[in-house]
PDB file of N, CA and C in Angstrom:
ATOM      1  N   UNK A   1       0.823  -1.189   0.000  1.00  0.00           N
ATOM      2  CA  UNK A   1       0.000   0.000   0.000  1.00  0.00           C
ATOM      3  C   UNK A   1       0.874   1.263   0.000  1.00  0.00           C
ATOM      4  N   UNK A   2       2.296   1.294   0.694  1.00  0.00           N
ATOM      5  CA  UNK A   2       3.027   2.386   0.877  1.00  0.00           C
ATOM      6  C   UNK A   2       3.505   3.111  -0.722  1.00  0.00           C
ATOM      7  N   UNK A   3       3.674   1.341  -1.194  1.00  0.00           N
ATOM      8  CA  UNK A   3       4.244   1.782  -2.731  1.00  0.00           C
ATOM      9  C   UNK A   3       3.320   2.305  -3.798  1.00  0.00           C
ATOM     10  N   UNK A   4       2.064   2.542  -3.539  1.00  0.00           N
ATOM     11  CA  UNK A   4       1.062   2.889  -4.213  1.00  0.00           C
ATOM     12  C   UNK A   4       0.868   4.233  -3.985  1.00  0.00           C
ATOM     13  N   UNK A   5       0.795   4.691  -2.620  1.00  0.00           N
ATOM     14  CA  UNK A   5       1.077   6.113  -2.216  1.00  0.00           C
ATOM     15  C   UNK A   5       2.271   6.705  -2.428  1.00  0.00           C
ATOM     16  N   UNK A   6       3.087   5.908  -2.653  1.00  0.00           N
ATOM     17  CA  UNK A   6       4.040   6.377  -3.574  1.00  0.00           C
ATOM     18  C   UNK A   6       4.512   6.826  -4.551  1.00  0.00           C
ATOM     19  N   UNK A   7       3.860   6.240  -5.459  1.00  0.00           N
ATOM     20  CA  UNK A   7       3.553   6.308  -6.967  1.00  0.00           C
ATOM     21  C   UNK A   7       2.758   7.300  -6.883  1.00  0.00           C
ATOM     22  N   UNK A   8       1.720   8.064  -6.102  1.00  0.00           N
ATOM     23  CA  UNK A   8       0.992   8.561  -6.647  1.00  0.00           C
ATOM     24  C   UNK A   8       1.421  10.148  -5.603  1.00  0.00           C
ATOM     25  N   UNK A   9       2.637   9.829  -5.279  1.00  0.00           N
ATOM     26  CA  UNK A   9       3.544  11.503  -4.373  1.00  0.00           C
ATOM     27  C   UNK A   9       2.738  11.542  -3.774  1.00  0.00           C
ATOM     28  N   UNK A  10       2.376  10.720  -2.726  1.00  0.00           N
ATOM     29  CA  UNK A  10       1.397  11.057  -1.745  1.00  0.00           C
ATOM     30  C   UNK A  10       2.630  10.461  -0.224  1.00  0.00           C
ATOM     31  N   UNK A  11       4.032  11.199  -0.482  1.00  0.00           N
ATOM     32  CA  UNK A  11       5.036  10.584   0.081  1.00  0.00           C
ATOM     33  C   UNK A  11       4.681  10.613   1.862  1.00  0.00           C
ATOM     34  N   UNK A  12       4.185  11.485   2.229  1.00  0.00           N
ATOM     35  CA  UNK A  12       4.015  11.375   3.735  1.00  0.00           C
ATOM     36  C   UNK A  12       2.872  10.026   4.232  1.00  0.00           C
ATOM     37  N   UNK A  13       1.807   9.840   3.459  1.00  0.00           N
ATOM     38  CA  UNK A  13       1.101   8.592   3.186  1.00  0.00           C
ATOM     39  C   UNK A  13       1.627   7.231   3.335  1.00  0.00           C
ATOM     40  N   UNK A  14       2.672   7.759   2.781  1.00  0.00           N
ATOM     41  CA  UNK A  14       3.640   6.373   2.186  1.00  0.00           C
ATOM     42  C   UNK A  14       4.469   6.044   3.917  1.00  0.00           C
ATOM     43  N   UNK A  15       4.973   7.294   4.577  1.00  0.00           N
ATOM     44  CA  UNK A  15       6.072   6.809   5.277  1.00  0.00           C
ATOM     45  C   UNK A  15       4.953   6.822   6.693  1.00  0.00           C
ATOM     46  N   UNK A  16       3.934   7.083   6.616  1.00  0.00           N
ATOM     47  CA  UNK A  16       2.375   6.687   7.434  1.00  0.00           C
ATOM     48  C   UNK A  16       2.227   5.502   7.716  1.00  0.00           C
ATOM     49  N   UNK A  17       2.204   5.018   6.624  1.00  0.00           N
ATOM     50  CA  UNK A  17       2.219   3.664   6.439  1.00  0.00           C
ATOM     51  C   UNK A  17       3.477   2.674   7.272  1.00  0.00           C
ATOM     52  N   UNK A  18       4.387   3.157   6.511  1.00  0.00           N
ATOM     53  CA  UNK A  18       5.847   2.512   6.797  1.00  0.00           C
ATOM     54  C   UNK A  18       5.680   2.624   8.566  1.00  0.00           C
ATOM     55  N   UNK A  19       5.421   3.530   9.145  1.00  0.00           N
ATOM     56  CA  UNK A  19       5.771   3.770  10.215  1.00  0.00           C
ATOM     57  C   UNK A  19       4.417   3.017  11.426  1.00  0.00           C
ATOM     58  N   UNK A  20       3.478   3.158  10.625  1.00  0.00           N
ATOM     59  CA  UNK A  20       2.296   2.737  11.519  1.00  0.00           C
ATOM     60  C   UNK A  20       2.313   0.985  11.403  1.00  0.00           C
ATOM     61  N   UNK A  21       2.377   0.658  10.059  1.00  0.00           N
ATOM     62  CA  UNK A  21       2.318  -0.986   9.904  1.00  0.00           C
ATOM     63  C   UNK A  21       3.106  -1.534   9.441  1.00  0.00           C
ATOM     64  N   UNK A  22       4.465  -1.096   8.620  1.00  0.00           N
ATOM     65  CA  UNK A  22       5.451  -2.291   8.252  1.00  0.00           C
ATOM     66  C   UNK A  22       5.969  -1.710   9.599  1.00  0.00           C
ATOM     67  N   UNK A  23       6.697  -1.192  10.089  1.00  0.00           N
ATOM     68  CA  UNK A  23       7.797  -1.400  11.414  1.00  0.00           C
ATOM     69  C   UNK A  23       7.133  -2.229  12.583  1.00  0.00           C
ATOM     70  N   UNK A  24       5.485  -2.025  12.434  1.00  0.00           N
ATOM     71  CA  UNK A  24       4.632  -2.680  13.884  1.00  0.00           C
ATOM     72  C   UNK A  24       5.229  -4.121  13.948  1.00  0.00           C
ATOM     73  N   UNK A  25       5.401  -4.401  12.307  1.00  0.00           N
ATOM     74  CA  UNK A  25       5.618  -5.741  12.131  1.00  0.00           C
ATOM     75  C   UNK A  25       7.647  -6.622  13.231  1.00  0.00           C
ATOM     76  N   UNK A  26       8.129  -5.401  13.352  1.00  0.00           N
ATOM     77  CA  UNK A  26       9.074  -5.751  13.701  1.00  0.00           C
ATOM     78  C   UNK A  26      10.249  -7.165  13.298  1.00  0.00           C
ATOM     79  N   UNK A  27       9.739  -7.312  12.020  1.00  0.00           N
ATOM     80  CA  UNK A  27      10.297  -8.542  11.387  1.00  0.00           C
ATOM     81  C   UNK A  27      12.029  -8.025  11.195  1.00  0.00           C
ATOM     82  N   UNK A  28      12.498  -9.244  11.164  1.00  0.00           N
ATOM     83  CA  UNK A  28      14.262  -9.733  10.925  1.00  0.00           C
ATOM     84  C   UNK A  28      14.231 -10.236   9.529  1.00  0.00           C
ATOM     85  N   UNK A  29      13.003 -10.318   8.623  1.00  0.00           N
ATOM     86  CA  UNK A  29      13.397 -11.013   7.396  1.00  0.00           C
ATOM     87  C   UNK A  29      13.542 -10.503   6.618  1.00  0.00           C
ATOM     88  N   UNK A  30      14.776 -11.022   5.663  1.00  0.00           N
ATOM     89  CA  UNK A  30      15.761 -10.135   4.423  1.00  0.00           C
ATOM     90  C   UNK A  30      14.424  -9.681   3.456  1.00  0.00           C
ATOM     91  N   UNK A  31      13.427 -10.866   3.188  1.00  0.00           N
ATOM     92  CA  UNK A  31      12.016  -9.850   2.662  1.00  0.00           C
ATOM     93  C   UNK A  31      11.810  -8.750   2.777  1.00  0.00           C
ATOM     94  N   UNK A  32      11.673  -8.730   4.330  1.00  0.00           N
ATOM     95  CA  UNK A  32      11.321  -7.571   5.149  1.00  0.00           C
ATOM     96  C   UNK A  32      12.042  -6.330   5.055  1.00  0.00           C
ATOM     97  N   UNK A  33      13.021  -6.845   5.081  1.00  0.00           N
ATOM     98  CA  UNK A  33      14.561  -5.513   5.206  1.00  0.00           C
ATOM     99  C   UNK A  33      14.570  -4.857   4.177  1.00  0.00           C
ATOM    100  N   UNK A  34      14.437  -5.753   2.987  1.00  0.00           N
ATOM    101  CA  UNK A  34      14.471  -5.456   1.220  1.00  0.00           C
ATOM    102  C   UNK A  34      13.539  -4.475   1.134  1.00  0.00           C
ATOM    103  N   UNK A  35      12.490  -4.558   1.455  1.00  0.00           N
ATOM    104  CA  UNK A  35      10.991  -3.833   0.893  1.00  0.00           C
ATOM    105  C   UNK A  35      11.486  -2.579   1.798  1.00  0.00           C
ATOM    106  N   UNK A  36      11.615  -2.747   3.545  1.00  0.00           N
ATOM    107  CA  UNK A  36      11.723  -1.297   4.151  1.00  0.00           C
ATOM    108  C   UNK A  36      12.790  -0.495   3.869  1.00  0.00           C
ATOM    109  N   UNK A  37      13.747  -1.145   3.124  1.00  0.00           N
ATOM    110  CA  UNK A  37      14.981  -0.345   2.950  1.00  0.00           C
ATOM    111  C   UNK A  37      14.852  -0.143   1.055  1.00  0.00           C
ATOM    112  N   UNK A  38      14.201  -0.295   0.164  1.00  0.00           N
ATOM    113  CA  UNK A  38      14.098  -0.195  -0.753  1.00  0.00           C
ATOM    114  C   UNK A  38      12.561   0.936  -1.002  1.00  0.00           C
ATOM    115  N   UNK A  39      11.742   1.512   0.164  1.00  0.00           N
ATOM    116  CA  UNK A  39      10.888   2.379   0.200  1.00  0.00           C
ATOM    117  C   UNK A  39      11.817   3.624   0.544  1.00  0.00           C
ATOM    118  N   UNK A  40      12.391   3.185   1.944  1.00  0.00           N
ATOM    119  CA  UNK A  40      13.325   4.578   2.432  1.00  0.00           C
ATOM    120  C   UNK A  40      13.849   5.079   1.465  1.00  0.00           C
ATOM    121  N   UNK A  41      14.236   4.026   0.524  1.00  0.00           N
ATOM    122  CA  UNK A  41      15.531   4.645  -0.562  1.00  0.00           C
ATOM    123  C   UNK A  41      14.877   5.261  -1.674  1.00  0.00           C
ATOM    124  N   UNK A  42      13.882   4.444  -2.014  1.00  0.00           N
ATOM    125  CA  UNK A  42      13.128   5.126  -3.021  1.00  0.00           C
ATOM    126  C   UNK A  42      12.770   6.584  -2.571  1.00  0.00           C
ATOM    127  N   UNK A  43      11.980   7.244  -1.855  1.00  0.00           N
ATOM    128  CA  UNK A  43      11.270   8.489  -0.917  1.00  0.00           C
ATOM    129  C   UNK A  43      12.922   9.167  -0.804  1.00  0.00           C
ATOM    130  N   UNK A  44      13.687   8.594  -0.414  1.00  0.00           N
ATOM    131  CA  UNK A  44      14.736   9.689   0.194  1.00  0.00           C
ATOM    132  C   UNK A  44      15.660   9.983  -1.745  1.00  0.00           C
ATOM    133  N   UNK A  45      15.410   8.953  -3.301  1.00  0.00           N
ATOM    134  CA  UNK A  45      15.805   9.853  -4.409  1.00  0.00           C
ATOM    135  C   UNK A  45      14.899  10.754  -4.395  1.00  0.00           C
ATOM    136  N   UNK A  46      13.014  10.697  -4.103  1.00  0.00           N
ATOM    137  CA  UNK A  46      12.672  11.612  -4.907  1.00  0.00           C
ATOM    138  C   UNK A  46      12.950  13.107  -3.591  1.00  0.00           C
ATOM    139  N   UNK A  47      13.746  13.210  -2.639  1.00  0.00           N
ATOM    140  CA  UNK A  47      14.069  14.271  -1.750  1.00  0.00           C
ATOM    141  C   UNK A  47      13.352  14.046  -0.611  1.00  0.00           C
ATOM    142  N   UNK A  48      12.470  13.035  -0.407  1.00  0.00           N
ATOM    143  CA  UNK A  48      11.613  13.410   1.136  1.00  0.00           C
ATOM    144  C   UNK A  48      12.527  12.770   1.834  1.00  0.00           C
ATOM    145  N   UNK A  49      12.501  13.565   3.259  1.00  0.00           N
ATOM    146  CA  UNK A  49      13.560  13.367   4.685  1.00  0.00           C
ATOM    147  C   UNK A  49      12.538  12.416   5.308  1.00  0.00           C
ATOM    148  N   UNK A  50      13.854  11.288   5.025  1.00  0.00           N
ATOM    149  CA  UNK A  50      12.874  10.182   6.046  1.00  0.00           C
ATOM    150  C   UNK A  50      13.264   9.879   7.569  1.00  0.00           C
ATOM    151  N   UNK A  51      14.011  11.214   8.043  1.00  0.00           N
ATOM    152  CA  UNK A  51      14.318  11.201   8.962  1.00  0.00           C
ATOM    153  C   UNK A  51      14.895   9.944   9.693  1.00  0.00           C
ATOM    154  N   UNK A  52      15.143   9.589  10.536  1.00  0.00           N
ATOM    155  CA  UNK A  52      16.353   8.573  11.015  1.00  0.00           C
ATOM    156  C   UNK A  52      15.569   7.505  11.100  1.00  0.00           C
ATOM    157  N   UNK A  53      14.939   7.033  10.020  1.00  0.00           N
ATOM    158  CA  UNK A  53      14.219   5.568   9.834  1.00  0.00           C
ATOM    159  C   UNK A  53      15.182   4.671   9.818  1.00  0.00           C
ATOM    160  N   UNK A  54      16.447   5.173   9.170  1.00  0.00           N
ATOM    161  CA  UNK A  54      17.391   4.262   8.582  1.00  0.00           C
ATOM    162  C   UNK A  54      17.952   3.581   9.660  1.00  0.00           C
ATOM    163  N   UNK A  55      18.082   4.286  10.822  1.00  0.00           N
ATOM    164  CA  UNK A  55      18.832   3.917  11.985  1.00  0.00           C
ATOM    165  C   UNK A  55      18.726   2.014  12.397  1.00  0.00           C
ATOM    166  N   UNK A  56      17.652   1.776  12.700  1.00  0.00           N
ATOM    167  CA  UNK A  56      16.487   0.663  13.388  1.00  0.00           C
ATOM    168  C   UNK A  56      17.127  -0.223  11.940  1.00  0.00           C
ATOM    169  N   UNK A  57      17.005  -0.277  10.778  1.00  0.00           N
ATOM    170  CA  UNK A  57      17.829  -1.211   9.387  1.00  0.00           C
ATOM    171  C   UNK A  57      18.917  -1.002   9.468  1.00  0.00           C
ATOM    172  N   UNK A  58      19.337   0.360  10.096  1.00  0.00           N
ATOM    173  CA  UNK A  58      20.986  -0.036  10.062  1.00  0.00           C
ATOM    174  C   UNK A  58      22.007  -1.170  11.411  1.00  0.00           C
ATOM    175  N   UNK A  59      21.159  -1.384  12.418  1.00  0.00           N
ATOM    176  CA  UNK A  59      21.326  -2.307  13.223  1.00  0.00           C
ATOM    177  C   UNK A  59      21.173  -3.529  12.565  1.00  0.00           C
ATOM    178  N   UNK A  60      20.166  -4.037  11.812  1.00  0.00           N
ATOM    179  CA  UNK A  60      19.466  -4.696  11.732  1.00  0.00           C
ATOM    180  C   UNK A  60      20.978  -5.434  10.036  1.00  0.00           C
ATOM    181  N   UNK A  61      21.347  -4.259   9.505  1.00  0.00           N
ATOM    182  CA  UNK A  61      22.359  -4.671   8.291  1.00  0.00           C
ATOM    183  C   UNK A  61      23.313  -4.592   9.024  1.00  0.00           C
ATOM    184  N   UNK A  62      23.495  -3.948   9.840  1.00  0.00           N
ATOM    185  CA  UNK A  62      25.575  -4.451  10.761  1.00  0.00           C
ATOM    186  C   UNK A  62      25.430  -5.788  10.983  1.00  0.00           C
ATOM    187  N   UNK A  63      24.222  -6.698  11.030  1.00  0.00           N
ATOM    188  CA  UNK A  63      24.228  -7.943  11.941  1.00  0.00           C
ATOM    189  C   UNK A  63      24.845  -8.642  10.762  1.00  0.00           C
ATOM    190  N   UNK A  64      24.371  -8.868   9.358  1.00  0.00           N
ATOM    191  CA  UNK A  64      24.614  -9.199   8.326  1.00  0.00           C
ATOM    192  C   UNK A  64      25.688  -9.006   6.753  1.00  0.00           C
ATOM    193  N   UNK A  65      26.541  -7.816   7.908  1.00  0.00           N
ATOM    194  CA  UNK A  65      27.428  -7.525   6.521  1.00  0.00           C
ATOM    195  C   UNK A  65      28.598  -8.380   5.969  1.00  0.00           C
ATOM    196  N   UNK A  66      28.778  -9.794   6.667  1.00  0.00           N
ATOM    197  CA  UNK A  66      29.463 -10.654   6.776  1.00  0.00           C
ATOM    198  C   UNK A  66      29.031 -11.772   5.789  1.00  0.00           C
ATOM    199  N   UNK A  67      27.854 -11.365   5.413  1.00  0.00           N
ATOM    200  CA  UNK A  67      26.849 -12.662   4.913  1.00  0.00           C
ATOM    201  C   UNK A  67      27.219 -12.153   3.881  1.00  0.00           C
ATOM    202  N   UNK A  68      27.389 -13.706   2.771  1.00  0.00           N
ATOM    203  CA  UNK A  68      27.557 -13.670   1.409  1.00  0.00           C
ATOM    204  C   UNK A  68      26.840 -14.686   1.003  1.00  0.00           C
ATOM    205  N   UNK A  69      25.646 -15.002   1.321  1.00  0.00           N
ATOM    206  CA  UNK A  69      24.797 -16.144   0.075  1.00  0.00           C
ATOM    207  C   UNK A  69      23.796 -15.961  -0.789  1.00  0.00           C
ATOM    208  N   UNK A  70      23.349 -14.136  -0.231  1.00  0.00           N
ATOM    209  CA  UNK A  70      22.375 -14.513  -1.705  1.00  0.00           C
ATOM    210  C   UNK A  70      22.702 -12.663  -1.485  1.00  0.00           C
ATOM    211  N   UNK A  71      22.615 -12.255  -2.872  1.00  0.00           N
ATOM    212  CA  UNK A  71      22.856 -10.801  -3.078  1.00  0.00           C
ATOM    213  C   UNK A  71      22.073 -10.074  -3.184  1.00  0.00           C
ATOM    214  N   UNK A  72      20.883 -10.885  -3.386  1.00  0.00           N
ATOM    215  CA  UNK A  72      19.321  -9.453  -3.363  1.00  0.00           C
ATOM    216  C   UNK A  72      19.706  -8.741  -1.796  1.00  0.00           C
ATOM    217  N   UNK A  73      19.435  -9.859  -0.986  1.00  0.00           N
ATOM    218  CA  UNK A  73      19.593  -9.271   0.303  1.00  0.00           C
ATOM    219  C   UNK A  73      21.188  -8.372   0.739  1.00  0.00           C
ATOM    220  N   UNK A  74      22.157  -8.827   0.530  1.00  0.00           N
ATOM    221  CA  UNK A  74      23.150  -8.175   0.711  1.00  0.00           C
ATOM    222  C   UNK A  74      22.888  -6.614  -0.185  1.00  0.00           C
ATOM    223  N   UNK A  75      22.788  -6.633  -1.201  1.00  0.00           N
ATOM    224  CA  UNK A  75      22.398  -4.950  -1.904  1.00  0.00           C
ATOM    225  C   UNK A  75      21.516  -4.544  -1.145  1.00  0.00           C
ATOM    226  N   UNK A  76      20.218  -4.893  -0.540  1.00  0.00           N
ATOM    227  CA  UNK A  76      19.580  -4.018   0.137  1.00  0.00           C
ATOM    228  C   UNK A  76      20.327  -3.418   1.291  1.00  0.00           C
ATOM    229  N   UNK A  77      21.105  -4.612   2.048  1.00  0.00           N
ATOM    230  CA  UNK A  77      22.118  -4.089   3.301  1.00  0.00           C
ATOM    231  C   UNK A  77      22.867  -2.919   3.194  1.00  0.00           C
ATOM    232  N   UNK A  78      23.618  -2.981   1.742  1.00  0.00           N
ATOM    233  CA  UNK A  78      24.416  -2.324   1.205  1.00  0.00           C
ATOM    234  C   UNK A  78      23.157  -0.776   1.074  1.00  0.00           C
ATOM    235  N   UNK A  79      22.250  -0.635   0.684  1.00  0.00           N
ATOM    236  CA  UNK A  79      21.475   0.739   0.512  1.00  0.00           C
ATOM    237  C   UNK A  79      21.472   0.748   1.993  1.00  0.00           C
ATOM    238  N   UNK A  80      20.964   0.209   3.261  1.00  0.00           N
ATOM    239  CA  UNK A  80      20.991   1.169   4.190  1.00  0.00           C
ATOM    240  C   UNK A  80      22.210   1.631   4.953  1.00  0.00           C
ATOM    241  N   UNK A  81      23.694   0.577   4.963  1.00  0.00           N
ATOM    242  CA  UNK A  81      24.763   0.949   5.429  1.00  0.00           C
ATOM    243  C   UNK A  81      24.859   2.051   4.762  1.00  0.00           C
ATOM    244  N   UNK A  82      24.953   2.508   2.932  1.00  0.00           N
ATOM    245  CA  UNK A  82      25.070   3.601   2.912  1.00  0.00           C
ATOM    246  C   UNK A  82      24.240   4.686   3.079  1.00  0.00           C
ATOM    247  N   UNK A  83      22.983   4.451   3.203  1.00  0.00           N
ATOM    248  CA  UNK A  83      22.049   5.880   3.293  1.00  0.00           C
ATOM    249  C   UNK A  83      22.897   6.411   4.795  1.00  0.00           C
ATOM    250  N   UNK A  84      23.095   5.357   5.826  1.00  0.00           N
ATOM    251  CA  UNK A  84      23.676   5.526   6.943  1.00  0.00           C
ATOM    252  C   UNK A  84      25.131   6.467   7.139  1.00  0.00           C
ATOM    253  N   UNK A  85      26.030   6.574   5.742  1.00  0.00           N
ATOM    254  CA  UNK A  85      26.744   6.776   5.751  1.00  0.00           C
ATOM    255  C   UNK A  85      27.960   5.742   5.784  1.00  0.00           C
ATOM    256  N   UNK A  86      27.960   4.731   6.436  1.00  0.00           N
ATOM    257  CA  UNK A  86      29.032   4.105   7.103  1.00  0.00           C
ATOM    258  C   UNK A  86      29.749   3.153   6.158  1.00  0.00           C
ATOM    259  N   UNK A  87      30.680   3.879   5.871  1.00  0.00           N
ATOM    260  CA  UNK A  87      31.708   3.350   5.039  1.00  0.00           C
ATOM    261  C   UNK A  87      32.333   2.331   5.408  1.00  0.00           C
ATOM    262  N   UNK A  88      32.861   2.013   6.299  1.00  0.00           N
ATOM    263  CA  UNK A  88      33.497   0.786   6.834  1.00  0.00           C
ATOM    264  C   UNK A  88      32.656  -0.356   6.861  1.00  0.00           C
ATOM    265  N   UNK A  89      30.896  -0.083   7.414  1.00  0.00           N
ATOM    266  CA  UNK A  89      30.562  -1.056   6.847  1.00  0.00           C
ATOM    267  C   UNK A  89      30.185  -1.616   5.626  1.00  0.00           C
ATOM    268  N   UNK A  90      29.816  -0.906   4.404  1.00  0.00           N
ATOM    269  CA  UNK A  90      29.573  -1.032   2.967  1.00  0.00           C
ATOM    270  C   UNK A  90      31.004  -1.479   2.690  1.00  0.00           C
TER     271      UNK A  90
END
């Protein structure tokens, strides 16, 4: 639903969403990580401040930057270490 309010620049909608029902979900799965860290990223090209969402995925990708078996998930890791900044870990 976030990505639909998305599409349609209804960006505060979108991170409404993100914030009220995907995080409620509190999931660990690379699914999970992929989609919330591939919305942040999307919203934060077209300029909206998603304010320190990234933080809560960036714990969540330090646990995993060691992991090398499947690369969908590692690239998503890789978008929030860097939205994060943190070079050492990317």
């Amino acid at each position: 639903m976030a990505l639909f309010h998305y599409e349609l620049g209804r960006y505060d909608r979108a991170l409404e969403i993100y914030d009220n029902d995907v995080l409620a979900e509190g999931s660990e799965d690379f699914r999970d990580i992929a989609n919330e860290a591939s919305l942040l990223w999307r919203l934060r090209l077209e300029g909206v401040d998603v304010g320190e969402r990234f933080d809560q995925l960036h714990g969540l990708a330090l646990k995993r930057v060691e992991d090398a078996t499947l690369v969908f998930s590692s690239l998503h890791h890789l978008l929030i270490v860097l939205a994060k900044d943190d070079a050492p870990a990317a």
